[in-house]
C-alpha atoms as a PDB file:
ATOM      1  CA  UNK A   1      20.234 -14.262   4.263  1.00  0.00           C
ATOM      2  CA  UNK A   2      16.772 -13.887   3.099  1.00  0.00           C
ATOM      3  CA  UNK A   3      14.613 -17.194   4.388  1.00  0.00           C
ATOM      4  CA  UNK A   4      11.876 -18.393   3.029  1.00  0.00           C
ATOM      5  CA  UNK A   5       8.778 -17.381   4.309  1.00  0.00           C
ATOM      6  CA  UNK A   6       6.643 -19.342   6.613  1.00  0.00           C
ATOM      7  CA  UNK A   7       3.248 -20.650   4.807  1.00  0.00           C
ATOM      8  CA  UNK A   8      -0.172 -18.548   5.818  1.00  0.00           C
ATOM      9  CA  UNK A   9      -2.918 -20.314   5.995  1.00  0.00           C
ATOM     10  CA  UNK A  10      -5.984 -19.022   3.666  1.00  0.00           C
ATOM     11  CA  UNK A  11      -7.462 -15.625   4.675  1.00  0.00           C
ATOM     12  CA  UNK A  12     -10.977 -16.179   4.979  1.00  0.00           C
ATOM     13  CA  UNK A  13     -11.929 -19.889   6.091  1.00  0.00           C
ATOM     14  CA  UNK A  14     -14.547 -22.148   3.884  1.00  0.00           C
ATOM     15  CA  UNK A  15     -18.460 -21.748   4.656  1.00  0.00           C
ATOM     16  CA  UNK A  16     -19.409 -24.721   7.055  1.00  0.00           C
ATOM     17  CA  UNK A  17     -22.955 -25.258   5.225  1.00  0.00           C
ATOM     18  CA  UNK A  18     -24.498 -23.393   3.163  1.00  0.00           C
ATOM     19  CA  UNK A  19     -26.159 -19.835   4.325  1.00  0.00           C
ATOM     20  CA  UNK A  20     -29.655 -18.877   4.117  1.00  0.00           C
ATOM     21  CA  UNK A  21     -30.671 -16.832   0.902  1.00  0.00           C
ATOM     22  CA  UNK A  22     -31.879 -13.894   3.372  1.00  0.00           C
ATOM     23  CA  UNK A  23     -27.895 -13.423   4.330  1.00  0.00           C
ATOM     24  CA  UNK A  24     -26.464 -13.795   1.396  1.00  0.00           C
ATOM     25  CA  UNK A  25     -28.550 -11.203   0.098  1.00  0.00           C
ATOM     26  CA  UNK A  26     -27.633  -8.787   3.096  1.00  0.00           C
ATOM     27  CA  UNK A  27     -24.079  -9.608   2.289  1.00  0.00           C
ATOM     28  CA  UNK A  28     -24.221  -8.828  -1.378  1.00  0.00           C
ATOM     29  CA  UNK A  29     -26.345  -5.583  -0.518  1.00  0.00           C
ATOM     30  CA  UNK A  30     -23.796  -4.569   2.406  1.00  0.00           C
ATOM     31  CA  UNK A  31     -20.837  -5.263  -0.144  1.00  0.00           C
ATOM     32  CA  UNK A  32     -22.687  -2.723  -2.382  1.00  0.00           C
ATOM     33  CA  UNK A  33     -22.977  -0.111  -0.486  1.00  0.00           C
ATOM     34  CA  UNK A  34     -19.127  -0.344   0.832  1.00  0.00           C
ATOM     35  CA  UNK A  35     -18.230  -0.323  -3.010  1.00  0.00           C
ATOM     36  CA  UNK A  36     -20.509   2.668  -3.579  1.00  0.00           C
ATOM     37  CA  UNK A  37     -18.875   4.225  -0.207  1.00  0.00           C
ATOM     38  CA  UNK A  38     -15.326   3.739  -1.620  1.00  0.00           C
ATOM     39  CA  UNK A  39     -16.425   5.169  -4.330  1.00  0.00           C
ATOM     40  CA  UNK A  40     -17.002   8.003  -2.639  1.00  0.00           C
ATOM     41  CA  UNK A  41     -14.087   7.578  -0.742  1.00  0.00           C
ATOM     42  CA  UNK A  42     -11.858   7.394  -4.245  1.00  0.00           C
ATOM     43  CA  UNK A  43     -14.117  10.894  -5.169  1.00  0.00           C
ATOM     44  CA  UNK A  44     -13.757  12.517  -1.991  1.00  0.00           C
ATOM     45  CA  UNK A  45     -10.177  13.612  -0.804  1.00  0.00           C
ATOM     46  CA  UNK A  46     -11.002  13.333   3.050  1.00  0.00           C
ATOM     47  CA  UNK A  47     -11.866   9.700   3.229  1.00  0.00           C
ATOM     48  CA  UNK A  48      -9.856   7.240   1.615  1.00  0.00           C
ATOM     49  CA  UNK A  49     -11.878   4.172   0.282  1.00  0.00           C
ATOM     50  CA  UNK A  50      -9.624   1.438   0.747  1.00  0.00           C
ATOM     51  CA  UNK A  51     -11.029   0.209   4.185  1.00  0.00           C
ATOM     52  CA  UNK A  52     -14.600   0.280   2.423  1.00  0.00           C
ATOM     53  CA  UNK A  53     -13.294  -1.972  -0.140  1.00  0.00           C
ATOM     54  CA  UNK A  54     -11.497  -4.107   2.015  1.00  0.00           C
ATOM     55  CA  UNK A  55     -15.282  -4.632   3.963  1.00  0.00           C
ATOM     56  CA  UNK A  56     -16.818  -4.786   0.179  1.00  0.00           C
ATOM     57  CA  UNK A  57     -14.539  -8.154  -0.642  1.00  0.00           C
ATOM     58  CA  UNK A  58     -14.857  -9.666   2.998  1.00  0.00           C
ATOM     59  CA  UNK A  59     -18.744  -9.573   2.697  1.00  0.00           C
ATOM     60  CA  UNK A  60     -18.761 -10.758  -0.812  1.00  0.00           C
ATOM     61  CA  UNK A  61     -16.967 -13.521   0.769  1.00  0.00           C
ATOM     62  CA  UNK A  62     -19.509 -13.901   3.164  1.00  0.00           C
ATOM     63  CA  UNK A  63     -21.797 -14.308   0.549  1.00  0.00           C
ATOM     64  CA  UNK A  64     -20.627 -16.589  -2.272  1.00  0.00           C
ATOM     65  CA  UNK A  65     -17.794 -19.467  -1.998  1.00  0.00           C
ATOM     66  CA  UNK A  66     -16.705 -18.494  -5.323  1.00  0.00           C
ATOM     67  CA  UNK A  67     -15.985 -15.327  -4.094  1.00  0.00           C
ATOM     68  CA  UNK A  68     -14.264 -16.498  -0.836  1.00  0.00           C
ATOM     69  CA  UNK A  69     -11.751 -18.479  -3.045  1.00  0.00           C
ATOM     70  CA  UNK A  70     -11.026 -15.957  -5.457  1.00  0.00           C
ATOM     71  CA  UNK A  71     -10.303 -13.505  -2.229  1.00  0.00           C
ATOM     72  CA  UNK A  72      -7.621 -16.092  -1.038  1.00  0.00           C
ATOM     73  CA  UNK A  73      -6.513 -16.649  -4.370  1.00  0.00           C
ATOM     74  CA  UNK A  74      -5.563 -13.358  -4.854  1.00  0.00           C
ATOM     75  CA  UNK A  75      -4.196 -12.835  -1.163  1.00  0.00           C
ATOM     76  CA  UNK A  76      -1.906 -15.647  -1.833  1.00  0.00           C
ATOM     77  CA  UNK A  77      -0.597 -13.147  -4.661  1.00  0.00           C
ATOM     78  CA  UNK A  78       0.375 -10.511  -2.483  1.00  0.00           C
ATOM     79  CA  UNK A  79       4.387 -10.210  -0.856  1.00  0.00           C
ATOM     80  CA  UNK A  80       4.207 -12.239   2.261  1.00  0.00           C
ATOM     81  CA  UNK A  81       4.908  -8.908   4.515  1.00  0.00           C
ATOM     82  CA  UNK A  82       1.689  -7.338   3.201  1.00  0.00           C
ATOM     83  CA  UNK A  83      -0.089 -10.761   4.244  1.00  0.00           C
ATOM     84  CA  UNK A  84       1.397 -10.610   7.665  1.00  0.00           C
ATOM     85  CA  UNK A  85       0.414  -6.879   8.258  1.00  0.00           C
ATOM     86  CA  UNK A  86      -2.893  -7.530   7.098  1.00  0.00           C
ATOM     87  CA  UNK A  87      -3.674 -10.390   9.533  1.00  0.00           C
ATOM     88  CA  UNK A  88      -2.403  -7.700  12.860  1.00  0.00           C
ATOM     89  CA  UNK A  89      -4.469  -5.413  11.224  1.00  0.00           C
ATOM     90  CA  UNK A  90      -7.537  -7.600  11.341  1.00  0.00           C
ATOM     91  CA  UNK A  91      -6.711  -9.010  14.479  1.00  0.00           C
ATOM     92  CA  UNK A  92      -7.580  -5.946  15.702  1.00  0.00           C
ATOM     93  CA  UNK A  93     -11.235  -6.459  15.242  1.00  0.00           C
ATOM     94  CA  UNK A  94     -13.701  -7.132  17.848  1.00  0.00           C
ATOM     95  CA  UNK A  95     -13.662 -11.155  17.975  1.00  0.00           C
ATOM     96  CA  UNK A  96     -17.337 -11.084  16.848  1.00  0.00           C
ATOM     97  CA  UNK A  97     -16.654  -9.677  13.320  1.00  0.00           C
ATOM     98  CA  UNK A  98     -14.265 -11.656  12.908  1.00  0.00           C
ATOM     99  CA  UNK A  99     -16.003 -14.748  13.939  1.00  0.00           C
ATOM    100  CA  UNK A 100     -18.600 -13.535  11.874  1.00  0.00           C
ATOM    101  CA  UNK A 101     -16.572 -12.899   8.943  1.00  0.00           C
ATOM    102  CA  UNK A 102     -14.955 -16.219   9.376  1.00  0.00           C
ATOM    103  CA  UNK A 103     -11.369 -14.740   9.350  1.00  0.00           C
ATOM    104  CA  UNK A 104      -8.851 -17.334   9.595  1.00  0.00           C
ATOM    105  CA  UNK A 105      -8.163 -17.941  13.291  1.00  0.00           C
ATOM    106  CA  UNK A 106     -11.620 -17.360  14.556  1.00  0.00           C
ATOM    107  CA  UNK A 107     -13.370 -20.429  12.659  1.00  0.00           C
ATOM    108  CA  UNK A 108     -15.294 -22.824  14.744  1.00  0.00           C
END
């Protein structure tokens, strides 16, 4: 009854080339300050700070390859329903984050 599920491809695609030092540094300073923020989120009983997180990882992945691949490692971990929601959730993104963020789909 139950079928396999079909294969996802990776979450976040590989880096091209390598990016300038300038954005990797925004990156790791924008990731910082969505930890801090979900954080505050965690602290705070009005906000929740699992969307700040979720931006934290995606622009740490923006920022180093080793953290891109450890990001779709541990996506690859999670029950394939949770993967599926996940991608309609970020599909609901403008197109230009998620170009930006080079979410699987939207990779040139």
């Amino acid at each position: 009854m139950d079928q396999p599920p079909d294969e996802l491809p990776d979450l976040l695609t590989p880096h091209g080339r390598s990016r300038p030092l300038w954005v990797r540094a925004l990156c790791l300073a924008g990731a910082f300050v969505f930890f801090v923020l979900g954080l505050a989120g965690w602290l705070i009983p009005v906000v929740t700070g699992i969307p700040f997180y979720l931006v934290a990882i995606a622009l740490l992945g923006m920022a180093s390859d080793r953290a891109l691949m450890a990001t779709n490692r541990l996506e690859r971990k999670l029950p394939h329903r949770w993967r599926v929601e996940l991608r309609r959730v970020l599909g609901k993104l403008p197109r230009t984050v998620r170009r930006h963020a080079r979410l699987h789909g939207d990779a040139e």
